[in-house]
Protein backbone atom coordinates (compact mmCIF):
# COMPACT_ATOMS: atom_id res chain seq x y z
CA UNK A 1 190.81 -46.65 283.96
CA UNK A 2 193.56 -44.05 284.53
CA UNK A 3 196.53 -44.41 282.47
CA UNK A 4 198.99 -45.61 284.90
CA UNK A 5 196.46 -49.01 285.34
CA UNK A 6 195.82 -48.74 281.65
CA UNK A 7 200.22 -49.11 280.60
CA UNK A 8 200.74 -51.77 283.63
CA UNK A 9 197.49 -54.21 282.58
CA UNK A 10 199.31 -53.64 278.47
CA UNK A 11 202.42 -54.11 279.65
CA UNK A 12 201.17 -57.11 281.76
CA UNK A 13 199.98 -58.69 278.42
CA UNK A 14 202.96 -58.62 276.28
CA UNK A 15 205.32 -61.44 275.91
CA UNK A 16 208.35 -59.40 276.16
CA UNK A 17 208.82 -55.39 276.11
CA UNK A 18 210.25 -55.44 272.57
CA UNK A 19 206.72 -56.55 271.44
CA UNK A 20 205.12 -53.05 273.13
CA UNK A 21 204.03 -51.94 269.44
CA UNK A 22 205.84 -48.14 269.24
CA UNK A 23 202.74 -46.16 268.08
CA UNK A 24 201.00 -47.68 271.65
CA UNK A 25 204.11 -46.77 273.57
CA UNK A 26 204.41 -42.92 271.91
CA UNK A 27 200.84 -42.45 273.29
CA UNK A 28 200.85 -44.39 276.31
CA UNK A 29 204.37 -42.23 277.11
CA UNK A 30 202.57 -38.56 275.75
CA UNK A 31 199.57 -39.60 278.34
CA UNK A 32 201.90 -40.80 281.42
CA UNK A 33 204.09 -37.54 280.97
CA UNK A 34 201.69 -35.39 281.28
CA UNK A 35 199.97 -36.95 284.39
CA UNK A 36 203.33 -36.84 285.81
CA UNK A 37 203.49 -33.33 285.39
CA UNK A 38 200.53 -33.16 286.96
CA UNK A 39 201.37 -35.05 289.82
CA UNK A 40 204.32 -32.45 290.10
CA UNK A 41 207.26 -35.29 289.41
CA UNK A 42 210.61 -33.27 288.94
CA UNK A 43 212.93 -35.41 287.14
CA UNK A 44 216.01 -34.61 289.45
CA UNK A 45 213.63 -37.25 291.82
CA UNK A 46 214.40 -40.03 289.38
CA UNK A 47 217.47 -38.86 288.04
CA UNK A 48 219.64 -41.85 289.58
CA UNK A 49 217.43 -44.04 287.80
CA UNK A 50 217.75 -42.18 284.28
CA UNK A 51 221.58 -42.02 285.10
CA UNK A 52 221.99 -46.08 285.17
CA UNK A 53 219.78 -46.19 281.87
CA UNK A 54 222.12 -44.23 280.22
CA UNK A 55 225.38 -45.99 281.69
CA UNK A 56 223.69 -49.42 280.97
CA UNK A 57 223.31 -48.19 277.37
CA UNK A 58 226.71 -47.13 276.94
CA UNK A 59 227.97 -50.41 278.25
CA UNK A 60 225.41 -52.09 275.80
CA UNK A 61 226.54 -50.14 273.35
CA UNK A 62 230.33 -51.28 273.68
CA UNK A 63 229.19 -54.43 274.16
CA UNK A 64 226.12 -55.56 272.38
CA UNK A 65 225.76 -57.85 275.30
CA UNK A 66 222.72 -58.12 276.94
CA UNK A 67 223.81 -60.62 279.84
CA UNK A 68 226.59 -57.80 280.18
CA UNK A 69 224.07 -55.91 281.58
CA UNK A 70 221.38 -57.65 282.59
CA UNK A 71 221.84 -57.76 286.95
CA UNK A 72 222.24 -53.26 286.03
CA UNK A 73 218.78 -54.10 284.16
CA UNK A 74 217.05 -55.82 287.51
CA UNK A 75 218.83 -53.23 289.73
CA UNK A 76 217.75 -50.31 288.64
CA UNK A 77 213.87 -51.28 290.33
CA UNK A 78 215.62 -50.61 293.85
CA UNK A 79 216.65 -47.32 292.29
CA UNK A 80 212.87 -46.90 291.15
CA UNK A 81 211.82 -47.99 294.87
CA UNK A 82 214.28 -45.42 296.70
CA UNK A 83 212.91 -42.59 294.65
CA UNK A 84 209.53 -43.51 295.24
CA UNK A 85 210.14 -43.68 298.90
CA UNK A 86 211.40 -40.63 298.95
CA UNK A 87 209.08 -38.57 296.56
CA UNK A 88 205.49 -39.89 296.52
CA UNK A 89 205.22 -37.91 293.07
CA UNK A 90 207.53 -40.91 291.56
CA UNK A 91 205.59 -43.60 292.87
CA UNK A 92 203.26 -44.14 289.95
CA UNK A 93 206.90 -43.53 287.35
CA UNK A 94 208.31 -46.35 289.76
CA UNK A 95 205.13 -49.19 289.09
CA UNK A 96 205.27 -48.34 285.61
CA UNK A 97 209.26 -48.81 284.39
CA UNK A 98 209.33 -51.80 287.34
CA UNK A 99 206.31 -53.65 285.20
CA UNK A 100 208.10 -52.88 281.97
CA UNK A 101 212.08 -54.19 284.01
CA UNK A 102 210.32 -57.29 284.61
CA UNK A 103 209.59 -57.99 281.02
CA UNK A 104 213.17 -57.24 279.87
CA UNK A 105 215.09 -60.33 278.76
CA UNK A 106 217.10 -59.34 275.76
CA UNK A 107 218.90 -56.17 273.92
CA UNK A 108 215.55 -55.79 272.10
CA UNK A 109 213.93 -55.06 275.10
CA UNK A 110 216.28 -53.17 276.70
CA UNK A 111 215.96 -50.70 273.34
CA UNK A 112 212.18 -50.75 273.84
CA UNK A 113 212.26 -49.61 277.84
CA UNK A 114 214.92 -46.96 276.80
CA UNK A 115 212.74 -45.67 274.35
CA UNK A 116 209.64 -45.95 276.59
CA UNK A 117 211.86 -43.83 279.44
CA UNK A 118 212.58 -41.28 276.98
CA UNK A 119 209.36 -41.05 275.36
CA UNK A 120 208.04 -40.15 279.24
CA UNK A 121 210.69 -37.80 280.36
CA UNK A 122 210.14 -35.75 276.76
CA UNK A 123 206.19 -35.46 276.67
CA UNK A 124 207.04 -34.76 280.83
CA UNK A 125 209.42 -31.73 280.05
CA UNK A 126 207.21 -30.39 277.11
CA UNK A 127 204.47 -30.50 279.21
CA UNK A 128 206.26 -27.96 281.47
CA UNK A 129 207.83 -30.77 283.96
CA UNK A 130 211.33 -29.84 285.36
């Protein structure tokens, strides 16, 4: 099973993101990243998407609100959508972080798909992504 199947069918079987155990989600990310690179993603393609992340955890952070947040939380899978429309190298980024918005309910969560996002665009960049 290739890895972008493998993190939607674990993602599919967790209650809630928060309970994505990190040591899965590190490897999962290191995987994804790299077959991103591959794929020839260029983070400037999703970087409206990475941009409302950060704002929605600044506003968390001021916050410490989830429901504060929470329609920016469901909104950013349009952003996901547009970018995938546009570059078919985001369309696999796009399935993934849309399977892991639906399973975001609380701050907890939030934290966990942050982390996730992060953990992609790093192992992304070091493997020589732009």
């Amino acid at each position: 099973m290739d890895i972008q199947k493998t993190i939607i069918k674990h993602i599919d079987g967790l209650g809630s993101l928060k309970d994505y155990y990190i040591r899965d989600l590190v490897n999962h990310a290191e995987e994804f990243g790299n077959f991103l690179r591959s794929e020839r993603l260029e983070t400037n393609q999703v970087r409206k998407f990475l941009d409302a992340i950060n704002q929605l955890k600044t506003e968390l952070t001021k916050d410490n609100d989830f429901k504060q947040i929470e329609t920016g939380v469901v909104l950013l899978k349009p952003k996901l959508a547009y970018a995938a429309a546009r570059q078919k190298a985001a369309k696999p980024l796009s399935q993934v972080m849309s399977k892991a918005i639906d399973k975001v309910k609380t701050t907890q969560d939030f934290e966990r798909l942050v982390q996730f996002i992060e953990s992609i665009i790093a192992y992304h960049k070091a493997a020589g992504g732009k």
